[in-house]
C-alpha atoms as a PDB file:
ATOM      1  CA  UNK A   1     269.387  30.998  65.721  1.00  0.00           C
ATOM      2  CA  UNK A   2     266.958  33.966  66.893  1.00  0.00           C
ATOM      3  CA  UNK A   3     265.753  35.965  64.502  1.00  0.00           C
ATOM      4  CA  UNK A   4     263.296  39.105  66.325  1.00  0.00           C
ATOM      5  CA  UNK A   5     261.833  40.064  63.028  1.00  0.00           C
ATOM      6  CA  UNK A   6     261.461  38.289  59.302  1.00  0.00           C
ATOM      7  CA  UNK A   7     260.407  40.581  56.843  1.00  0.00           C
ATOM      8  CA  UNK A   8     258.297  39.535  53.306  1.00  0.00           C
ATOM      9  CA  UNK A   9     258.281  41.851  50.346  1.00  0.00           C
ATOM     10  CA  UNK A  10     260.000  43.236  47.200  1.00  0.00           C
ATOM     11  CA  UNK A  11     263.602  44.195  47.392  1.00  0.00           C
ATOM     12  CA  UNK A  12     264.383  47.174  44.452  1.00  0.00           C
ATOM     13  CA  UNK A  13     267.558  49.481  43.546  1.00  0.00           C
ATOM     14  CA  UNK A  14     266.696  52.809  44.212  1.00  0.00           C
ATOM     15  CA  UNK A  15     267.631  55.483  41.645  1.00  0.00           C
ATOM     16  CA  UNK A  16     267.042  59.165  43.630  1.00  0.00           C
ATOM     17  CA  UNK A  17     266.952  62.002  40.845  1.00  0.00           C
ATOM     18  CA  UNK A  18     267.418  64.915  42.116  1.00  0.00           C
ATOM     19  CA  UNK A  19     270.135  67.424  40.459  1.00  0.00           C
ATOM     20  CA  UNK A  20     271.683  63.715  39.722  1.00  0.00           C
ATOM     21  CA  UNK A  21     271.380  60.157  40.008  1.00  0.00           C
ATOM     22  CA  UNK A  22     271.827  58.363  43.739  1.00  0.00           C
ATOM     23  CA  UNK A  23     271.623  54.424  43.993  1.00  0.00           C
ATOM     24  CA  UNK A  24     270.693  52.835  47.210  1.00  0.00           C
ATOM     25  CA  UNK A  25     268.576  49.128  47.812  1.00  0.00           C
ATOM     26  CA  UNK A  26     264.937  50.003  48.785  1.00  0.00           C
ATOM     27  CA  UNK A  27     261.251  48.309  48.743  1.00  0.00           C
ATOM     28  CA  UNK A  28     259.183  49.268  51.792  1.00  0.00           C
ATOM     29  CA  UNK A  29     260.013  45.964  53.412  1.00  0.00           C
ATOM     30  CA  UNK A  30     262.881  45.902  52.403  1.00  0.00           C
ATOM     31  CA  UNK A  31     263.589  49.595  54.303  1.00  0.00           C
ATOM     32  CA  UNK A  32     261.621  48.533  57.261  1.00  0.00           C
ATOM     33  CA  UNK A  33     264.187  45.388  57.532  1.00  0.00           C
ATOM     34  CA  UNK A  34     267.485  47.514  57.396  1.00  0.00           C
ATOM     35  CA  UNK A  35     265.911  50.069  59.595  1.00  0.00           C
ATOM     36  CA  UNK A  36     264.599  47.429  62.369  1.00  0.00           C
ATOM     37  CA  UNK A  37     268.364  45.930  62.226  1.00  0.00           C
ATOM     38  CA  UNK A  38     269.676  49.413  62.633  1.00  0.00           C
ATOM     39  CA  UNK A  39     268.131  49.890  66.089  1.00  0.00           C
ATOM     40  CA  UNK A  40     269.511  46.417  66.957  1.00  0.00           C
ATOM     41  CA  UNK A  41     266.964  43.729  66.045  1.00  0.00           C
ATOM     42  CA  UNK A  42     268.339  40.593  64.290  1.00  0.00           C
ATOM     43  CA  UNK A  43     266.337  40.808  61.497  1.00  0.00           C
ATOM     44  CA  UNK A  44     266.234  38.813  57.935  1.00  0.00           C
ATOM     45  CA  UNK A  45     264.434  39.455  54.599  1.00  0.00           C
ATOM     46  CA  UNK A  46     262.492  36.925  52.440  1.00  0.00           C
ATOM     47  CA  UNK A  47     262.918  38.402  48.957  1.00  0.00           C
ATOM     48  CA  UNK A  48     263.204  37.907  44.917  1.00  0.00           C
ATOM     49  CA  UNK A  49     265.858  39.524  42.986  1.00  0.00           C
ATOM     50  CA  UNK A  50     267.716  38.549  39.726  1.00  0.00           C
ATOM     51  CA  UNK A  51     271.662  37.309  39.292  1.00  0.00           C
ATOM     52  CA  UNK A  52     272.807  39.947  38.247  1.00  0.00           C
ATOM     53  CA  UNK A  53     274.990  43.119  39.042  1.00  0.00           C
ATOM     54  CA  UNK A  54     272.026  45.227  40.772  1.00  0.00           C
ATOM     55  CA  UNK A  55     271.087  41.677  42.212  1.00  0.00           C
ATOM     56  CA  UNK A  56     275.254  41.701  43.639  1.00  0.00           C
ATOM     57  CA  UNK A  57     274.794  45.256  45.289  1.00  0.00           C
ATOM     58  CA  UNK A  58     271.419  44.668  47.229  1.00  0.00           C
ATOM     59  CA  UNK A  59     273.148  41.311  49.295  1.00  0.00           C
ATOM     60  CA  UNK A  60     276.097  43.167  49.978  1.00  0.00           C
ATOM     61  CA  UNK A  61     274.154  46.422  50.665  1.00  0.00           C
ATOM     62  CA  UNK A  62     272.070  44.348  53.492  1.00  0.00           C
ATOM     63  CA  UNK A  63     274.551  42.082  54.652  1.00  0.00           C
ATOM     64  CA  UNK A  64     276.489  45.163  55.225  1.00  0.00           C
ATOM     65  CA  UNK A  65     273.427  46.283  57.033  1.00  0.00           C
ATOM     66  CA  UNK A  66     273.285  43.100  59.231  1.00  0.00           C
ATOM     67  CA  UNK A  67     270.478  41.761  57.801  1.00  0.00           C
ATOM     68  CA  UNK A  68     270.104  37.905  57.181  1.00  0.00           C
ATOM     69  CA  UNK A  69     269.543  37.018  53.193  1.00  0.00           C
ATOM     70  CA  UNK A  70     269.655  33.750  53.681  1.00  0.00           C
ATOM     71  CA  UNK A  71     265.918  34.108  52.462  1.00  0.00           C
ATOM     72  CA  UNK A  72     266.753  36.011  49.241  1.00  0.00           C
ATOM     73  CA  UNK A  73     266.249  34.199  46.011  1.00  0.00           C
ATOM     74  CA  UNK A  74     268.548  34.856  43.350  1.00  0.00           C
ATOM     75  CA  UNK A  75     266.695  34.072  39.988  1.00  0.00           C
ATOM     76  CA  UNK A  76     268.965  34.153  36.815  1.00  0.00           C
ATOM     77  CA  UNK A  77     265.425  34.683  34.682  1.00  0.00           C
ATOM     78  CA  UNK A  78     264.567  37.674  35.830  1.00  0.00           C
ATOM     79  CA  UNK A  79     265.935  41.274  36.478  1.00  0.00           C
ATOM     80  CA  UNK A  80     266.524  42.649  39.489  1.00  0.00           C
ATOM     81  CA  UNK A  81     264.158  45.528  40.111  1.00  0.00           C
ATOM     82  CA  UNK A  82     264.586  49.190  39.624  1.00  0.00           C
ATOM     83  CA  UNK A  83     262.136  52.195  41.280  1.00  0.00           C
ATOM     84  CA  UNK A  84     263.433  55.848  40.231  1.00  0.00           C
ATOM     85  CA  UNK A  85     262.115  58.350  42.519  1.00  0.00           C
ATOM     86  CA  UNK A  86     261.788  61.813  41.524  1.00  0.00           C
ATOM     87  CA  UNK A  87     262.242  64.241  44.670  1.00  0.00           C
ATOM     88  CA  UNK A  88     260.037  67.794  44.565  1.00  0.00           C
ATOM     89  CA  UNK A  89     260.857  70.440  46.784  1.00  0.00           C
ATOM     90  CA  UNK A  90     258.850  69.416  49.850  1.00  0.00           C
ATOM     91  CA  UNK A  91     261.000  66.439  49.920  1.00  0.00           C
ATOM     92  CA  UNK A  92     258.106  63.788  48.485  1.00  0.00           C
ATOM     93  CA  UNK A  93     258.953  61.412  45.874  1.00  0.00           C
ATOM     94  CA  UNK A  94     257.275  60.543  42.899  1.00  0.00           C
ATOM     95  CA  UNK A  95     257.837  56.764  41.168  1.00  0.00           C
ATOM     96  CA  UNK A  96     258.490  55.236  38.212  1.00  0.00           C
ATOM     97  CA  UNK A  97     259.316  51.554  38.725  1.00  0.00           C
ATOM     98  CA  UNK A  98     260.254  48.563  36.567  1.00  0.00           C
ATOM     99  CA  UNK A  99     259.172  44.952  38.088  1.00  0.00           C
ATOM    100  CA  UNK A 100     258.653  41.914  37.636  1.00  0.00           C
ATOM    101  CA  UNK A 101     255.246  39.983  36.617  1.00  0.00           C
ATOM    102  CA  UNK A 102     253.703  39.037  40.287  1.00  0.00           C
ATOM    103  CA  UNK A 103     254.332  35.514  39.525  1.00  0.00           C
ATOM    104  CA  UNK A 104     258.033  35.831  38.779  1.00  0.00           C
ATOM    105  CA  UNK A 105     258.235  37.826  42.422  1.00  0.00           C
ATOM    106  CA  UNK A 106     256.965  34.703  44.420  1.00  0.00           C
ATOM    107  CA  UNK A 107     258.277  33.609  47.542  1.00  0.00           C
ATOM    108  CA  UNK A 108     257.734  30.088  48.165  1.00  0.00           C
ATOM    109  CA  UNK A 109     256.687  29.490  51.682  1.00  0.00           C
ATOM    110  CA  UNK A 110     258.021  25.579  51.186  1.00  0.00           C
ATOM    111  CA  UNK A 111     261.819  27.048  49.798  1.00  0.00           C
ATOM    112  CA  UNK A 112     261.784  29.260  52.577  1.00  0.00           C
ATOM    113  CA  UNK A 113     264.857  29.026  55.325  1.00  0.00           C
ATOM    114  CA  UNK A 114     263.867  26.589  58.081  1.00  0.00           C
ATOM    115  CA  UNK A 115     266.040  28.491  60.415  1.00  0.00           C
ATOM    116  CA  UNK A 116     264.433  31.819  59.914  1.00  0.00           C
ATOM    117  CA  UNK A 117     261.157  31.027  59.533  1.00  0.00           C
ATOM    118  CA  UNK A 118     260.937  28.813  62.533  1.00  0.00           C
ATOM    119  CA  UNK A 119     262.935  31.289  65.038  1.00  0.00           C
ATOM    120  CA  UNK A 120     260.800  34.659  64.013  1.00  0.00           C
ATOM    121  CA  UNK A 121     259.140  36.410  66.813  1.00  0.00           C
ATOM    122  CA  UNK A 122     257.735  38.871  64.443  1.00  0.00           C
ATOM    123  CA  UNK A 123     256.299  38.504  60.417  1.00  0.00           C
ATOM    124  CA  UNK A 124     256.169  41.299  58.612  1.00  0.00           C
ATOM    125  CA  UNK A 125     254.964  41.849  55.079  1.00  0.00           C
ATOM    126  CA  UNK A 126     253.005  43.982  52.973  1.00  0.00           C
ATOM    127  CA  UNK A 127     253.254  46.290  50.053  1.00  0.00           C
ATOM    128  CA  UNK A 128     252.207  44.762  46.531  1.00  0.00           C
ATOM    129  CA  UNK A 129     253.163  41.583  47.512  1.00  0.00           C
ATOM    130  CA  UNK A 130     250.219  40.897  49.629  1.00  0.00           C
ATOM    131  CA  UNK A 131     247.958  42.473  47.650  1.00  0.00           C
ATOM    132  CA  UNK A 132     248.476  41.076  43.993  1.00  0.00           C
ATOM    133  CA  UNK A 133     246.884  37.563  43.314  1.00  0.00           C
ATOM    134  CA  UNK A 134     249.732  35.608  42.908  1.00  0.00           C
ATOM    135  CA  UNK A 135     251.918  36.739  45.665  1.00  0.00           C
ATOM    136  CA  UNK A 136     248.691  37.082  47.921  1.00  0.00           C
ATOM    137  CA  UNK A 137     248.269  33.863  48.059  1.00  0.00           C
ATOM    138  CA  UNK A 138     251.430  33.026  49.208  1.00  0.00           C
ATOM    139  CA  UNK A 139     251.680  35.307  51.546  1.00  0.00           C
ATOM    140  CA  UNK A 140     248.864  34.000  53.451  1.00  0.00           C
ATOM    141  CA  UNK A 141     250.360  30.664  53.502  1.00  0.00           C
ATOM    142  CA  UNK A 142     253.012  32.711  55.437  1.00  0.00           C
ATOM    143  CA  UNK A 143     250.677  34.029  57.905  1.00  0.00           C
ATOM    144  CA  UNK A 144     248.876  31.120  58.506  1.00  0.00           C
ATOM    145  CA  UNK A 145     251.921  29.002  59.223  1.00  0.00           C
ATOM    146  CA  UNK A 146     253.563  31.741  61.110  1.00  0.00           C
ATOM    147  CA  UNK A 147     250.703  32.311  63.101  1.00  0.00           C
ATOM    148  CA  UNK A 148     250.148  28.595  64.383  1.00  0.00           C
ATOM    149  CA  UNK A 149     253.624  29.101  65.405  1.00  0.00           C
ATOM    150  CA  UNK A 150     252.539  31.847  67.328  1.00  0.00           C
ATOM    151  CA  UNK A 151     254.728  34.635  66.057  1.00  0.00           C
ATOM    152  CA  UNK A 152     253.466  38.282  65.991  1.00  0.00           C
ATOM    153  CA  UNK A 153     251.988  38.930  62.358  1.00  0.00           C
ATOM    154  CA  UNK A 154     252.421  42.994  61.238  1.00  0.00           C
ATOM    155  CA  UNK A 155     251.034  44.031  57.723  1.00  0.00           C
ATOM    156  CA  UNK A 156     251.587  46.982  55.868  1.00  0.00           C
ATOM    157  CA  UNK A 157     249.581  46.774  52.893  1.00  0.00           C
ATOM    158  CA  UNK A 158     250.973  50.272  51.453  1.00  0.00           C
ATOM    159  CA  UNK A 159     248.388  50.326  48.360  1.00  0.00           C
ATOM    160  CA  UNK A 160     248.917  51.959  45.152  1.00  0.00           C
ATOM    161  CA  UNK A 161     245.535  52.414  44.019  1.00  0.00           C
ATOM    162  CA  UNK A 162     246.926  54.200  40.487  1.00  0.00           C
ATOM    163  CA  UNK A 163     248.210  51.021  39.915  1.00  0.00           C
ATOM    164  CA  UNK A 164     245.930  48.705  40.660  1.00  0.00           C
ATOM    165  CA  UNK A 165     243.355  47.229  38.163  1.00  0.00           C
ATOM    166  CA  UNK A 166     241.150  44.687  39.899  1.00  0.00           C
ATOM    167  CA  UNK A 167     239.899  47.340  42.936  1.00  0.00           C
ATOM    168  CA  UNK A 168     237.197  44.895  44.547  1.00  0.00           C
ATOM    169  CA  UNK A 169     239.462  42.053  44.606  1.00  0.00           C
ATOM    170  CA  UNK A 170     242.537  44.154  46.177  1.00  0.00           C
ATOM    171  CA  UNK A 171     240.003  45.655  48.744  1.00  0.00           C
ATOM    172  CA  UNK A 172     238.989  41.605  49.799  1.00  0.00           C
ATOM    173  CA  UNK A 173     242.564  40.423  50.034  1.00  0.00           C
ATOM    174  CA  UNK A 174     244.101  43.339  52.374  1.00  0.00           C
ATOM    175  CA  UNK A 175     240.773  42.959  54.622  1.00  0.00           C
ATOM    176  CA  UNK A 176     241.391  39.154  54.935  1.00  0.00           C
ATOM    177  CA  UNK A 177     245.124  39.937  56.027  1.00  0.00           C
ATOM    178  CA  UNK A 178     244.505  42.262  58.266  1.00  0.00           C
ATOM    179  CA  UNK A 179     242.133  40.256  59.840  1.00  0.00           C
ATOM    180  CA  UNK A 180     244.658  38.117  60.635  1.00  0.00           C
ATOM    181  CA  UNK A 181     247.042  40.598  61.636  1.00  0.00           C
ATOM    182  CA  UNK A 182     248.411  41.500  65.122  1.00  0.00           C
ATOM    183  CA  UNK A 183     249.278  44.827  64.323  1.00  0.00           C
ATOM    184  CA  UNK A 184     248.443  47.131  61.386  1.00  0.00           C
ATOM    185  CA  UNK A 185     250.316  49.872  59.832  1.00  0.00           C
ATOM    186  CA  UNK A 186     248.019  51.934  57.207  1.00  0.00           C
ATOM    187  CA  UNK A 187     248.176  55.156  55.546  1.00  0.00           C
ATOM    188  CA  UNK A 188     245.782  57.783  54.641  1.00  0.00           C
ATOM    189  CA  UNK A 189     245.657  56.509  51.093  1.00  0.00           C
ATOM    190  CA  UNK A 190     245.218  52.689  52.412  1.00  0.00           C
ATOM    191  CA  UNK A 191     242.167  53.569  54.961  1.00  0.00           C
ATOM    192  CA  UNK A 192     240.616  55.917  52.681  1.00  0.00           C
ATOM    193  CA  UNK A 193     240.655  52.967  50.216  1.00  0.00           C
ATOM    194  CA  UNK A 194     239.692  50.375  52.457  1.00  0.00           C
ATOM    195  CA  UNK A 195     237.047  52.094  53.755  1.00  0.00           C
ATOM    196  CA  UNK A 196     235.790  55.121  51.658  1.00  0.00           C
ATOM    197  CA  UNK A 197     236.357  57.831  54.548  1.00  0.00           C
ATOM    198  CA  UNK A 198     238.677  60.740  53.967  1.00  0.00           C
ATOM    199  CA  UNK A 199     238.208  61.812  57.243  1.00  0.00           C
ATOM    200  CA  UNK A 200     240.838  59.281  59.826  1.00  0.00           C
ATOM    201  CA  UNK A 201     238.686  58.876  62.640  1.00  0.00           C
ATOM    202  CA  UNK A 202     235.707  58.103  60.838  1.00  0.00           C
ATOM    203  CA  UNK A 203     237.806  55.485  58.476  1.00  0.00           C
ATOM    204  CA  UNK A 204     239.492  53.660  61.596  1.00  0.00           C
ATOM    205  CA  UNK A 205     236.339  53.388  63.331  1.00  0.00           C
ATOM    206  CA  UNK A 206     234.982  51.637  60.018  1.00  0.00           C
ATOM    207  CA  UNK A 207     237.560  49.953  60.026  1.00  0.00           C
ATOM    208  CA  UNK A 208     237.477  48.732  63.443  1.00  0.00           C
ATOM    209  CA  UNK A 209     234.171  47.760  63.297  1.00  0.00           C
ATOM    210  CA  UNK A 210     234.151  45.337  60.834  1.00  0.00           C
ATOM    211  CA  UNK A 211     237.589  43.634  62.053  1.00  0.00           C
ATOM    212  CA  UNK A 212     238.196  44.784  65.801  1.00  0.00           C
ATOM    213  CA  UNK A 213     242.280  44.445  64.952  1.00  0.00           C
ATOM    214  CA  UNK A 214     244.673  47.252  65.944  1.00  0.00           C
ATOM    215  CA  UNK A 215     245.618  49.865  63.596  1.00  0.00           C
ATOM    216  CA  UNK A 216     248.212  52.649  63.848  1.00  0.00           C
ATOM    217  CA  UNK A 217     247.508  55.509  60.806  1.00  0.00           C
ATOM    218  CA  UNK A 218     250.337  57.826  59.522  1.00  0.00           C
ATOM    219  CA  UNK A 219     249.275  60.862  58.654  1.00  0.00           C
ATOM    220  CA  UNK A 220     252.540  62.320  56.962  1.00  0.00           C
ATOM    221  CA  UNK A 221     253.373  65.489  58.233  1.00  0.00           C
ATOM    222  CA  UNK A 222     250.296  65.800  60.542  1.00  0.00           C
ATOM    223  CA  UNK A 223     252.075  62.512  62.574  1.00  0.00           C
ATOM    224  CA  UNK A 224     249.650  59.710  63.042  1.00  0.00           C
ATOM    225  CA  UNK A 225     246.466  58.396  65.107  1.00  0.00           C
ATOM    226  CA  UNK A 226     245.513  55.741  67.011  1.00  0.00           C
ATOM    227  CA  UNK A 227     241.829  54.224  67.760  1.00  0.00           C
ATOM    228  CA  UNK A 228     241.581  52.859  71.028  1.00  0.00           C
ATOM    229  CA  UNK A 229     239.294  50.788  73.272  1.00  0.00           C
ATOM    230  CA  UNK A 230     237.170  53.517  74.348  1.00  0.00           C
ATOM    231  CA  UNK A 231     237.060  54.796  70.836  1.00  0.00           C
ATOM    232  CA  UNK A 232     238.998  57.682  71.948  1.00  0.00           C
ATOM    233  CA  UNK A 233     241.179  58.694  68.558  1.00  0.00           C
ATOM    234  CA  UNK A 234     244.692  59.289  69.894  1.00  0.00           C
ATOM    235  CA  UNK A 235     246.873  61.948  67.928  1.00  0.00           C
ATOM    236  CA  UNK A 236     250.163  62.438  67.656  1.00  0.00           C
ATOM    237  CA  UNK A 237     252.489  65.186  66.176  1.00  0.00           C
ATOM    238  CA  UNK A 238     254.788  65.041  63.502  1.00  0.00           C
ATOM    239  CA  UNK A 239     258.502  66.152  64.706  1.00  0.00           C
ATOM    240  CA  UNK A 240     259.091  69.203  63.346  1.00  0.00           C
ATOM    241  CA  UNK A 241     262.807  68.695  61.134  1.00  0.00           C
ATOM    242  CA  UNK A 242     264.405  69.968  58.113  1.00  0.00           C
ATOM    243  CA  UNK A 243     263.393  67.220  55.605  1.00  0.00           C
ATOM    244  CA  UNK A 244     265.705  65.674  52.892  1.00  0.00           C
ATOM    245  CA  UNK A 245     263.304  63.218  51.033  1.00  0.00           C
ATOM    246  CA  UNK A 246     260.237  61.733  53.048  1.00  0.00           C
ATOM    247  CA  UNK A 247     261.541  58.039  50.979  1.00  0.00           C
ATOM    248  CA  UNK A 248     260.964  55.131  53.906  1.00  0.00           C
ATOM    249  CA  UNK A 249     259.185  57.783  55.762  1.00  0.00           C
ATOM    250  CA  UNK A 250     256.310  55.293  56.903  1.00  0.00           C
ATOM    251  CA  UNK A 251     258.723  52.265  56.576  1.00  0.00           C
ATOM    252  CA  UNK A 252     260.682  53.873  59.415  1.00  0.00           C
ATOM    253  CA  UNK A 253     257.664  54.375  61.189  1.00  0.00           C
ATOM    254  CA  UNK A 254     256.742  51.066  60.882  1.00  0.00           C
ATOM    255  CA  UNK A 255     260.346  49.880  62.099  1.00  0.00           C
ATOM    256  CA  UNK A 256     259.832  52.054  65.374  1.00  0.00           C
ATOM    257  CA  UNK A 257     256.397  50.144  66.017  1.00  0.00           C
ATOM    258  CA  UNK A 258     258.357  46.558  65.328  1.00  0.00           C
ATOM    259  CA  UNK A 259     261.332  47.580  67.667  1.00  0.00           C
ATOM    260  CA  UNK A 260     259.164  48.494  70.529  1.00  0.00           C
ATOM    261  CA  UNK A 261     256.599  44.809  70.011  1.00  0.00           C
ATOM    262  CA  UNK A 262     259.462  43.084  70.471  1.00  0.00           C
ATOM    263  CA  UNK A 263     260.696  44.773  73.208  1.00  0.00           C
ATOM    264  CA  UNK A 264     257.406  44.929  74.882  1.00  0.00           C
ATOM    265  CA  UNK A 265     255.243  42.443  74.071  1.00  0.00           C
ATOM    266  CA  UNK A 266     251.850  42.687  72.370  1.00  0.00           C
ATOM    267  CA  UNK A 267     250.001  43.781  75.998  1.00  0.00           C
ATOM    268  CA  UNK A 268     251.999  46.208  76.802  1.00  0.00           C
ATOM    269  CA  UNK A 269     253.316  47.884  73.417  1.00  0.00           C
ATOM    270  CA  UNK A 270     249.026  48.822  73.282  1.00  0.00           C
ATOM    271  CA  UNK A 271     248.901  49.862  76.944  1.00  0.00           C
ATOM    272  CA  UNK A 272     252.157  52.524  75.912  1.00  0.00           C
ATOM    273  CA  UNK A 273     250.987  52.986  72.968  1.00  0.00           C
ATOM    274  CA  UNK A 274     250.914  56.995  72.719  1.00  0.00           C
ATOM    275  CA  UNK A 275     254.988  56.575  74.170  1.00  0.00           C
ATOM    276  CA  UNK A 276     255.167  53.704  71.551  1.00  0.00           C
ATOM    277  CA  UNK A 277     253.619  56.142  68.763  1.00  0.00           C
ATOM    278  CA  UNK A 278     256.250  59.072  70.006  1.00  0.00           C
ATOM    279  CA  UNK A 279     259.152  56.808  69.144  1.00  0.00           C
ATOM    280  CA  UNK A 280     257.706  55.923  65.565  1.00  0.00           C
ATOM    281  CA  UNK A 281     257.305  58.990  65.140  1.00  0.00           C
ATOM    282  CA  UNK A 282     261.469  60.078  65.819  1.00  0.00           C
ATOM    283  CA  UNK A 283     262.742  56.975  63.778  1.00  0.00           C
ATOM    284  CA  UNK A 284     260.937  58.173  60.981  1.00  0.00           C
ATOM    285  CA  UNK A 285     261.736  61.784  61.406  1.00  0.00           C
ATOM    286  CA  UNK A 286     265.816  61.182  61.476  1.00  0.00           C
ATOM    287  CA  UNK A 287     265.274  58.648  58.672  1.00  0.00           C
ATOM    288  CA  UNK A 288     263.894  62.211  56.407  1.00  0.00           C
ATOM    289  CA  UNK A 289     266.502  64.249  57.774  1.00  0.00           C
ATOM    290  CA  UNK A 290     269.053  62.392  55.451  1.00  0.00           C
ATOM    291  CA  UNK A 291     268.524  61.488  51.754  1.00  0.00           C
ATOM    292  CA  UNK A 292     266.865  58.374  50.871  1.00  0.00           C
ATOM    293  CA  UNK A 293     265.967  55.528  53.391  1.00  0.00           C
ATOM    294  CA  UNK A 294     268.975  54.713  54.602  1.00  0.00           C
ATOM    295  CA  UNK A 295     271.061  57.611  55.993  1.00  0.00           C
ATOM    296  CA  UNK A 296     269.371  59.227  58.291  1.00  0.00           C
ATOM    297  CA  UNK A 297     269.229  56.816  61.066  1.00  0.00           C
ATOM    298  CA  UNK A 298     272.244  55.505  62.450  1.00  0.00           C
ATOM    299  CA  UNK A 299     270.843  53.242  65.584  1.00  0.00           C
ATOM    300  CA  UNK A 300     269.016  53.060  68.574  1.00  0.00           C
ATOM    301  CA  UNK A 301     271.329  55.442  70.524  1.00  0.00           C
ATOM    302  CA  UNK A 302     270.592  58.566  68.040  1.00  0.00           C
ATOM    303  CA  UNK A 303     266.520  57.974  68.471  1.00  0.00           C
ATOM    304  CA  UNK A 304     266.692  58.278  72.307  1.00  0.00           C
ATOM    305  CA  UNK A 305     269.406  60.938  71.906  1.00  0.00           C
ATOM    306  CA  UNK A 306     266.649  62.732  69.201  1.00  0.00           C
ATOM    307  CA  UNK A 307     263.489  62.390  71.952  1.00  0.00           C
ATOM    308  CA  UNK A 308     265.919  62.855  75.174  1.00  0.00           C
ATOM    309  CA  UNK A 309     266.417  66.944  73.172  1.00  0.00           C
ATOM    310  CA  UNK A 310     263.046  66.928  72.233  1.00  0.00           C
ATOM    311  CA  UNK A 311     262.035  66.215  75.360  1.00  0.00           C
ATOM    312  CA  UNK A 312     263.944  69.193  76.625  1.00  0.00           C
ATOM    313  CA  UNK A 313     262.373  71.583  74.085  1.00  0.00           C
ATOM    314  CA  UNK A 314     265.750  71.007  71.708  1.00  0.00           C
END
């Protein structure tokens, strides 16, 4: 079995208010997974969700997605998780969610899948798994064994500082991972609390400095940036699109950066990186152009078909 990409988070039933309720599976990794198997990776999810009928609609949701849940735990002790997200006009969400205690969302690396773990090409993880203790832990056990394996490690701590009590030791744990992290995805609101600076150049060349890994920022509708070598910052654009909901707007993104690793390799994907950074950039925007995470983007045909008319000033 060949899995390209094994993905580590929380899995969640989405509830999108808007003039009513619309239910669809979600969790940033969770997104990034269904996405990455939409533009033809064989992709599978290490999750936690309860036995129950929310539990019931997330497998069949993903397996209907093509993703592998042969990872997924089903735990009759615990609830599956719900996040409502509150849409404004602008298209951002707001979110209330109701979880689980981090312990109850642990992964075991040792009741992981042999099949899926061993055959990965790329790990990714991130989110609040990797940055609450309990689930932090494990989740370096993860990258440690997947690393000796030699499979591509991406992290995507996507921080939630209003929810976070223990600031110093959050800070600590999402340096150490991305330490150990072949490719970083980070947003304004993880860099500026990572490294104090508001201003993106100045916070990835702290950044860089004190771990000399490779980070790609998203910079919501301003597009995102890139630090290179030379210390050159590297912008790019947002597409410009009618927006639905920016939900999985970054997770997209992130999907677009997996797709073209694999397809690549880690030498090249850097040396194309501004191309690399252009495709991102049009999984994300089709996944807004739909409500929710999941409609937008149909597969890998519609993102060259998007760039190929972009291209031509369509």
């Amino acid at each position: 079995m060949r899995i390209d990409a094994l993905f580590l988070g929380g899995t969640s039933i989405d509830l999108i208010q808007n003039k009513s309720f619309t239910a669809s599976v979600g969790g940033g990794i969770t997104n990034s997974a269904i996405i990455a198997a939409k533009l033809g990776l064989k992709t599978a999810l290490l999750s936690k969700i309860g036995k129950d009928p929310l539990g019931d609609f997330a497998i069949d949701f993903l397996k209907s997605r093509g993703v592998n849940t042969s990872g997924i735990i089903r735990d009759p002790d615990i609830n599956t998780p719900i996040a409502i997200a509150r849409i404004d006009r602008s298209g951002d969400s707001r979110y209330t969610f109701y979880k689980n205690s981090p312990k109850d969302s642990i992964v075991p690396l040792k009741n992981a899948p042999k099949g899926i773990l061993n055959a990965c090409e790329i790990f990714h993880f991130g989110s609040s798994f990797s940055y609450q203790k309990e689930t932090s832990v494990e989740a370096l056990k993860y990258v440690k064994y997947l690393k000796k394996r030699g499979a591509l490690i991406s992290f995507d701590p996507n921080l939630r500082p209003n929810s976070i009590k223990d600031k110093p030791e959050v800070k600590n744990r999402v340096l150490r991972l991305l330490n150990l992290s072949d490719l970083a995805k980070l947003s304004e609101i993880d860099l500026s609390y990572l490294t104090g600076q508001k201003d993106p150049a100045k916070g990835l060349k702290t950044l860089k400095k004190r771990l000399k890994r490779e980070v790609i920022l998203t910079l919501g509708a301003k597009g995102c940036a890139y630090l290179d070598h030379a210390g050159k910052l590297i912008k790019i654009p947002a597409f410009k699109i009618k927006t639905a909901d920016t939900i999985g707007a970054g997770d997209a993104f992130t999907s677009g950066l997996i797709y073209k690793l694999i397809k690549e390799g880690k030498r090249d994907f850097f040396a194309n990186i501004r191309r690399n950074m252009i495709f991102a950039s049009a999984v994300s925007a089709l996944t807004c152009a739909k409500p929710g995470a999941n409609q937008g983007l149909k597969d890998i045909k519609q993102v060259y078909s998007f760039l190929d008319k972009k291209k031509k000033g369509g």
